[in-house]
C-alpha atoms as a PDB file:
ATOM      1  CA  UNK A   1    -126.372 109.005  87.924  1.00  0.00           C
ATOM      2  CA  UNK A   2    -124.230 112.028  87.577  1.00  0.00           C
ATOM      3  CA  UNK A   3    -120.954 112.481  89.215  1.00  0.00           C
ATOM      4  CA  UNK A   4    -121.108 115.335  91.832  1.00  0.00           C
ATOM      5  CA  UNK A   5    -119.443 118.505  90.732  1.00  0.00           C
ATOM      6  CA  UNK A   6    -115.973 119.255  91.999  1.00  0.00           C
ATOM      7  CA  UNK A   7    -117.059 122.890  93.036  1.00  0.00           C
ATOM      8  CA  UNK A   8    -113.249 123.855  94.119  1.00  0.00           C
ATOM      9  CA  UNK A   9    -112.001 122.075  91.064  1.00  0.00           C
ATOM     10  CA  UNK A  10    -113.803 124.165  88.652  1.00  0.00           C
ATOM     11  CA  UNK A  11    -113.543 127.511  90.452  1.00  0.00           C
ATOM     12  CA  UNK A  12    -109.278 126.998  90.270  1.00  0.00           C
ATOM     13  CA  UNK A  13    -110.113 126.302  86.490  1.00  0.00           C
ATOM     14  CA  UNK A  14    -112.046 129.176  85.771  1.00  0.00           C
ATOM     15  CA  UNK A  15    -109.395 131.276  88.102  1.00  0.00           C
ATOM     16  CA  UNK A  16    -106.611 130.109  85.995  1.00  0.00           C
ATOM     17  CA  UNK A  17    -108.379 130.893  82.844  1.00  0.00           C
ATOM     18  CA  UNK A  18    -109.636 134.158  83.459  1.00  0.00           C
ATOM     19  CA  UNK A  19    -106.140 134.948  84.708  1.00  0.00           C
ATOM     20  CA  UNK A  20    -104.176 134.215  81.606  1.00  0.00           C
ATOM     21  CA  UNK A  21    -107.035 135.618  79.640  1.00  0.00           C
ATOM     22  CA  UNK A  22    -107.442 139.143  81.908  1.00  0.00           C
ATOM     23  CA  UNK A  23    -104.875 139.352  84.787  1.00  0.00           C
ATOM     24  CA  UNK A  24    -104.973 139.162  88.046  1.00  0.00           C
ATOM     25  CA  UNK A  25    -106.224 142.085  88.439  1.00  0.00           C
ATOM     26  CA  UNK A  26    -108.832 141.434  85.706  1.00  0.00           C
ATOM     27  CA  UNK A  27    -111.239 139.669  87.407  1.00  0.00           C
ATOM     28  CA  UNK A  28    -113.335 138.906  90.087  1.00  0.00           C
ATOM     29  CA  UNK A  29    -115.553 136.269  92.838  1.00  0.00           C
ATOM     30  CA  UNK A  30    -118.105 137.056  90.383  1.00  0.00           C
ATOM     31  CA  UNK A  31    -116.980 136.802  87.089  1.00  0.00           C
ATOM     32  CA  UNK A  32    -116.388 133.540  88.638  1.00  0.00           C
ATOM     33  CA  UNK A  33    -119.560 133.069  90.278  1.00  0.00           C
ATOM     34  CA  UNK A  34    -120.930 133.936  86.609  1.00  0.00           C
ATOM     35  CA  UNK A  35    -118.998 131.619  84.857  1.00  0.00           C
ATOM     36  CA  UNK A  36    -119.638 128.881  86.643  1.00  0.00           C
ATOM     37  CA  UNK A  37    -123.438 129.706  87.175  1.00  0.00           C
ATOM     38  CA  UNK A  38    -123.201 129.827  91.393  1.00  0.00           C
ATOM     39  CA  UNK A  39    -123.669 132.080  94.236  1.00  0.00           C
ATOM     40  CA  UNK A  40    -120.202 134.229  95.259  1.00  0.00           C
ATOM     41  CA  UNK A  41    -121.052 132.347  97.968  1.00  0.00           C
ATOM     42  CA  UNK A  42    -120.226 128.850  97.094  1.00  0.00           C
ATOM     43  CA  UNK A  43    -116.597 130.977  95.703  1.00  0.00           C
ATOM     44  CA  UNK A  44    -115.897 132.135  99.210  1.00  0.00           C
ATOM     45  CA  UNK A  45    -116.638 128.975 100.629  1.00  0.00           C
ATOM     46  CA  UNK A  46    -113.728 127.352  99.237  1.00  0.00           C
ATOM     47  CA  UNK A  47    -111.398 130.089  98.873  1.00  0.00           C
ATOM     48  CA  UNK A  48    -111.317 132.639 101.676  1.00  0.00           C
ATOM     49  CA  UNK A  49    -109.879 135.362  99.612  1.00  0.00           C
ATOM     50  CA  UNK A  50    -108.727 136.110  96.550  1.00  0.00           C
ATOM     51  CA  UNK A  51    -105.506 135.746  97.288  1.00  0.00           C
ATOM     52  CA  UNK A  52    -105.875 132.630  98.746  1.00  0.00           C
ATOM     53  CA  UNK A  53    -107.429 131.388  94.825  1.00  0.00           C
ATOM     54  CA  UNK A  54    -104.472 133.544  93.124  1.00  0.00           C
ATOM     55  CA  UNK A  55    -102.036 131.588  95.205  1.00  0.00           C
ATOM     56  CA  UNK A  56    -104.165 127.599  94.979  1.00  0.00           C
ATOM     57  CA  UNK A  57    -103.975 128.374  91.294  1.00  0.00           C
ATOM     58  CA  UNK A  58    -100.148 128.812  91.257  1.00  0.00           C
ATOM     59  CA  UNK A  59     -99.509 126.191  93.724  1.00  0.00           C
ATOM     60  CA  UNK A  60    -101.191 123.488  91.619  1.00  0.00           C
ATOM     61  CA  UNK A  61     -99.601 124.994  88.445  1.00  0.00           C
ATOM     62  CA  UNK A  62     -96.366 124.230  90.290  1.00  0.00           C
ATOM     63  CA  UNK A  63     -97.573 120.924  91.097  1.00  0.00           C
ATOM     64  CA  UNK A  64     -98.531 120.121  87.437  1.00  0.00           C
ATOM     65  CA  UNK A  65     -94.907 121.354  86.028  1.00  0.00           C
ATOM     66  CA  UNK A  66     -93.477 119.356  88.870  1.00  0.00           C
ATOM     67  CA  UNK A  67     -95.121 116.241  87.616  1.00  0.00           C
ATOM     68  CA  UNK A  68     -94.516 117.583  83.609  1.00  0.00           C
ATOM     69  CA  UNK A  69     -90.907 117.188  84.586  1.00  0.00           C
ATOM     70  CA  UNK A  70     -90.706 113.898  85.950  1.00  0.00           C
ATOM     71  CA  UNK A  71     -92.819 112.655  83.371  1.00  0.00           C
ATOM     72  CA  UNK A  72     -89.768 113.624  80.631  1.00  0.00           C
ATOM     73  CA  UNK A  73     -87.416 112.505  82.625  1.00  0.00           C
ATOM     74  CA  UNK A  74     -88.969 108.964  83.617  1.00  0.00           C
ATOM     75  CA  UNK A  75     -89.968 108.709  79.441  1.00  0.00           C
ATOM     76  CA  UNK A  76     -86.145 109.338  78.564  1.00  0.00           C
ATOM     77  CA  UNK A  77     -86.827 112.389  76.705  1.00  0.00           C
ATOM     78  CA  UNK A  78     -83.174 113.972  74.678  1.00  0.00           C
ATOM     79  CA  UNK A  79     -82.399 117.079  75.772  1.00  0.00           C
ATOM     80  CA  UNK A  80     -84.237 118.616  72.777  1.00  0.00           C
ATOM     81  CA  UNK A  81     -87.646 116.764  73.195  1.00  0.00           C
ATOM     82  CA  UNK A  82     -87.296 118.368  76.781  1.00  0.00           C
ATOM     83  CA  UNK A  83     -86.467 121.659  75.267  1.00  0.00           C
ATOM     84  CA  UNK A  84     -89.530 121.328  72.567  1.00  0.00           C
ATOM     85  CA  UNK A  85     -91.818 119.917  75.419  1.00  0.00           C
ATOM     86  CA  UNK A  86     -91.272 123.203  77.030  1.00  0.00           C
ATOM     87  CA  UNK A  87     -91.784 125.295  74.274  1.00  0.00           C
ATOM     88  CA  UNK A  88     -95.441 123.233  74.049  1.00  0.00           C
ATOM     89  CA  UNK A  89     -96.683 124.902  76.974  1.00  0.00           C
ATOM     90  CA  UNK A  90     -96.313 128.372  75.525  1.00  0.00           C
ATOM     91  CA  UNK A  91     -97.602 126.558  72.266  1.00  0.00           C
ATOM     92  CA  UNK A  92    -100.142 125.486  74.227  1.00  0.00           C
ATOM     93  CA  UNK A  93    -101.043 128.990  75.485  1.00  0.00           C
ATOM     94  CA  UNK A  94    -100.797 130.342  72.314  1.00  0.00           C
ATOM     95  CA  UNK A  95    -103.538 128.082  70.589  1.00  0.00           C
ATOM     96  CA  UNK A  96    -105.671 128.029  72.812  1.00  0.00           C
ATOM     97  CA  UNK A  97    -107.026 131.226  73.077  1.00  0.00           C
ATOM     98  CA  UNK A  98    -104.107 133.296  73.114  1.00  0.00           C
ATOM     99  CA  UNK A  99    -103.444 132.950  76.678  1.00  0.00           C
ATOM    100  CA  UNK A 100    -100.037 134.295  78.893  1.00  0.00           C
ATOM    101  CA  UNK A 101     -98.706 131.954  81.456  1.00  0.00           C
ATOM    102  CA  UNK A 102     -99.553 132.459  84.736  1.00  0.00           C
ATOM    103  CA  UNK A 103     -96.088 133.690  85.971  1.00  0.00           C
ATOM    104  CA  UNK A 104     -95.850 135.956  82.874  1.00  0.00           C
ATOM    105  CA  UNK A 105     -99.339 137.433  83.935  1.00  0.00           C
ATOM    106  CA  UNK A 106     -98.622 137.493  87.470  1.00  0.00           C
ATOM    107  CA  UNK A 107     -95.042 139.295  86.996  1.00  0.00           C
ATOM    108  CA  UNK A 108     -96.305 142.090  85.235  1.00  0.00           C
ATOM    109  CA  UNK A 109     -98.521 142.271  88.102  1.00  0.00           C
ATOM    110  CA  UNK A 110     -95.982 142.264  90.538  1.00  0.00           C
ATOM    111  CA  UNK A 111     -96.205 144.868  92.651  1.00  0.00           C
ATOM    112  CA  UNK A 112    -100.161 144.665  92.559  1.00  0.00           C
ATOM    113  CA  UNK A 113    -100.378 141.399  94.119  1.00  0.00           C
ATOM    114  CA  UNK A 114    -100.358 140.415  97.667  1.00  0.00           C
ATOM    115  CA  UNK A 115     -97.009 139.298  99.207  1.00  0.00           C
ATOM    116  CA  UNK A 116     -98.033 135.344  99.565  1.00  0.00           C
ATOM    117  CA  UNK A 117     -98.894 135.316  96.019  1.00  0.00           C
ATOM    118  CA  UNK A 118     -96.084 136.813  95.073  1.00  0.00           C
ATOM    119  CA  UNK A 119     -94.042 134.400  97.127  1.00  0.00           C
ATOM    120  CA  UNK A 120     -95.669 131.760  94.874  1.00  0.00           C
ATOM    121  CA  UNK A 121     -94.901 133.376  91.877  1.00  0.00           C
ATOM    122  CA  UNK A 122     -91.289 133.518  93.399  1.00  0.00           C
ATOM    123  CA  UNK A 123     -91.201 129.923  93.595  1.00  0.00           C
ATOM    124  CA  UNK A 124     -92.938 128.654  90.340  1.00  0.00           C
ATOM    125  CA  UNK A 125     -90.698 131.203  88.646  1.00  0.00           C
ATOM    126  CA  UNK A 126     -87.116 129.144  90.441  1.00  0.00           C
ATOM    127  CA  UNK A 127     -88.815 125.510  89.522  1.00  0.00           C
ATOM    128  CA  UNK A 128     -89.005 126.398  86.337  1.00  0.00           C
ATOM    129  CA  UNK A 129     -85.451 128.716  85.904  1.00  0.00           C
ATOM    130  CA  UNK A 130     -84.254 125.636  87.732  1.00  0.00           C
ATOM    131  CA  UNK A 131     -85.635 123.149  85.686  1.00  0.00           C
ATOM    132  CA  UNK A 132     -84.476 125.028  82.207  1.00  0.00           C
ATOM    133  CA  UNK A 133     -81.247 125.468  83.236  1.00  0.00           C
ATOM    134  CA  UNK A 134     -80.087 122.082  84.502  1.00  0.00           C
ATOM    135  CA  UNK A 135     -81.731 121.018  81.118  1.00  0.00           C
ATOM    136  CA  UNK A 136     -79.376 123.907  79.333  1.00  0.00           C
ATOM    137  CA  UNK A 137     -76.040 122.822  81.043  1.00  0.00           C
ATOM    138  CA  UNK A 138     -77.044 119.266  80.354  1.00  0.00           C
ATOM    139  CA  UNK A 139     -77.742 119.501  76.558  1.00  0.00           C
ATOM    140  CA  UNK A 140     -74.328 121.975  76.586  1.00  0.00           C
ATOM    141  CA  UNK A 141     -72.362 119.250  77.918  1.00  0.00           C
ATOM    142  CA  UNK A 142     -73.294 116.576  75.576  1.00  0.00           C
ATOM    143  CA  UNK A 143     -72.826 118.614  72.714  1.00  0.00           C
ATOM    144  CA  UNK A 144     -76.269 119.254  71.812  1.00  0.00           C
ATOM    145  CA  UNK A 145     -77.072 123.322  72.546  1.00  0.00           C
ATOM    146  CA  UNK A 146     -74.309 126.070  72.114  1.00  0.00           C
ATOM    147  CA  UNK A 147     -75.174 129.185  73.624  1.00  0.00           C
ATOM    148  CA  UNK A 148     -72.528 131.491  75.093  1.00  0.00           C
ATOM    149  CA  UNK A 149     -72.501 132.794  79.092  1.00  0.00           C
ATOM    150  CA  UNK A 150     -74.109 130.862  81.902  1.00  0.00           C
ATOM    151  CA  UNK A 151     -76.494 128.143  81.181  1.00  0.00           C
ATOM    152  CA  UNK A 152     -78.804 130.178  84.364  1.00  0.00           C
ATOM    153  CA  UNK A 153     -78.460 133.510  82.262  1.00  0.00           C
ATOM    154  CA  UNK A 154     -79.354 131.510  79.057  1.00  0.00           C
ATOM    155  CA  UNK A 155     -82.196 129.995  80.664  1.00  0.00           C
ATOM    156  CA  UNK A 156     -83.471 133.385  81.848  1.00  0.00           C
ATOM    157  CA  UNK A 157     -83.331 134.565  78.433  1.00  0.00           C
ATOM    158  CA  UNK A 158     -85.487 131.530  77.063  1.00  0.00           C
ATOM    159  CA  UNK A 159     -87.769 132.231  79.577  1.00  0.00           C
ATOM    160  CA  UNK A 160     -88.337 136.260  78.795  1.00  0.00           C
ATOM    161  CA  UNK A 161     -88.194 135.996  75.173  1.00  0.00           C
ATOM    162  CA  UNK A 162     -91.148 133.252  75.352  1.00  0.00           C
ATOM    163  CA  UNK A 163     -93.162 135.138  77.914  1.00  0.00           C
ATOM    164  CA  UNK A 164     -92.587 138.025  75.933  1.00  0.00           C
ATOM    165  CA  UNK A 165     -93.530 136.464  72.600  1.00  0.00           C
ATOM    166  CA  UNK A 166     -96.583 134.960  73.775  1.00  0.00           C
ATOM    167  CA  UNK A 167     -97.542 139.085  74.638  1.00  0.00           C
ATOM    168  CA  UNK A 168     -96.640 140.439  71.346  1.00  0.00           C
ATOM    169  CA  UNK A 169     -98.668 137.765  69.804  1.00  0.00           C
ATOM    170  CA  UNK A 170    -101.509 138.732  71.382  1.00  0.00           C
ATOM    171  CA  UNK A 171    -101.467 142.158  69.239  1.00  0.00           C
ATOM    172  CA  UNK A 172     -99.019 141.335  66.691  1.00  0.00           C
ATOM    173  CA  UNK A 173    -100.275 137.588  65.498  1.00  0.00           C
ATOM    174  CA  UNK A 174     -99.466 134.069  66.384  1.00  0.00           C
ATOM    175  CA  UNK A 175     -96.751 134.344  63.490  1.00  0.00           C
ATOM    176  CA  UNK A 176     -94.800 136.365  65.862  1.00  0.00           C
ATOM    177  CA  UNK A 177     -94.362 134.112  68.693  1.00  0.00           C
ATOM    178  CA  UNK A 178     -93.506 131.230  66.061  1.00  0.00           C
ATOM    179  CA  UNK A 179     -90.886 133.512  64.313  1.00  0.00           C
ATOM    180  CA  UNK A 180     -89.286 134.296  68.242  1.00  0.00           C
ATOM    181  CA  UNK A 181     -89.883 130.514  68.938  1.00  0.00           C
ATOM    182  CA  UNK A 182     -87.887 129.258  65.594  1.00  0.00           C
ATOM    183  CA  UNK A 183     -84.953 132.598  66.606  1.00  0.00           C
ATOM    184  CA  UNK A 184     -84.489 130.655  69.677  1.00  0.00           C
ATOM    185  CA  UNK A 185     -84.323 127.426  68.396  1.00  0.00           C
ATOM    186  CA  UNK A 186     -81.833 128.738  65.729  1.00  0.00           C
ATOM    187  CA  UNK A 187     -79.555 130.217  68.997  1.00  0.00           C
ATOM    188  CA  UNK A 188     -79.269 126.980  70.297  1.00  0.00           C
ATOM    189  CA  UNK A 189     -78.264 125.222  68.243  1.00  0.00           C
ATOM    190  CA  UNK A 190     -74.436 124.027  68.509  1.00  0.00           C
END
């Protein structure tokens, strides 16, 4: 016997696809209803609005780095396996279809979005800031990464040149993110 589909499950997995593939903005209950070969219906069910999906999508993404993190830290991870596991998520992105992350998506979006979803993009967009630059200052201290400034201002840097890559890529090649991607790594080194 089958296992029952996970309706809710797949709709937030089709959401989060078609929004690093199109936007926000690029898509709709019933590109998902199409997708996943239901009724709008069975969309609205689980997800009131759209911006209730937009902001379950970001919330679980935010759950998922969350638990990314701890993972490194409980496996011991150096400072530059941490900084290479994080440059596999926009690796990640890029080979497999090409895709933006969801906060680069949803920021140049911005002001298009309803407030609560932009309050989640707020927040995924500290975790990770957070997360990069503890690992920054860390990996600074012990010698490993030399960067001038703040590790914070250095961290916001990482973040916009890979989010930025990731978008040139999609017109300019995959070679261009890897060139930006092997600039960076170049940077930081001490």
């Amino acid at each position: 016997m089958a296992a029952p589909r996970d309706t809710k499950r797949e709709i937030l997995d089709a959401a989060e696809s078609m929004l690093q593939e199109r936007g926000f903005n690029g898509f709709s209950y019933h590109h998902i209803a199409e997708r996943l070969g239901v009724k709008n219906a069975a969309v609205h069910y689980h997800f009131r609005s759209k911006n209730d999906l937009g902001v379950a999508v970001i919330e679980r993404y935010r759950r998922r780095f969350q638990r990314w993190a701890e993972k490194l830290e409980a496996d011991g991870a150096d400072s530059w396996a941490k900084l290479e596991a994080f440059f596999g998520i926009y690796l990640d992105l890029l080979r497999n279809g090409n895709r933006i992350c969801p906060s680069g998506t949803l920021q140049a979006e911005f002001h298009t979005i309803p407030e609560t979803l932009q309050e989640s993009v707020r927040a995924l967009v500290v975790d990770m800031q957070a997360w990069l630059t503890r690992l920054l200052a860390d990996g600074r201290e012990r010698g490993v990464f030399g960067f001038p400034g703040e590790p914070e201002d250095q961290a916001l840097v990482l973040i916009a040149t890979l989010q930025g890559a990731l978008q040139i890529a999609r017109a300019a090649g995959p070679g261009r993110f890897e060139a930006a991607l092997e600039q960076v790594r170049r940077q930081l080194r001490s």
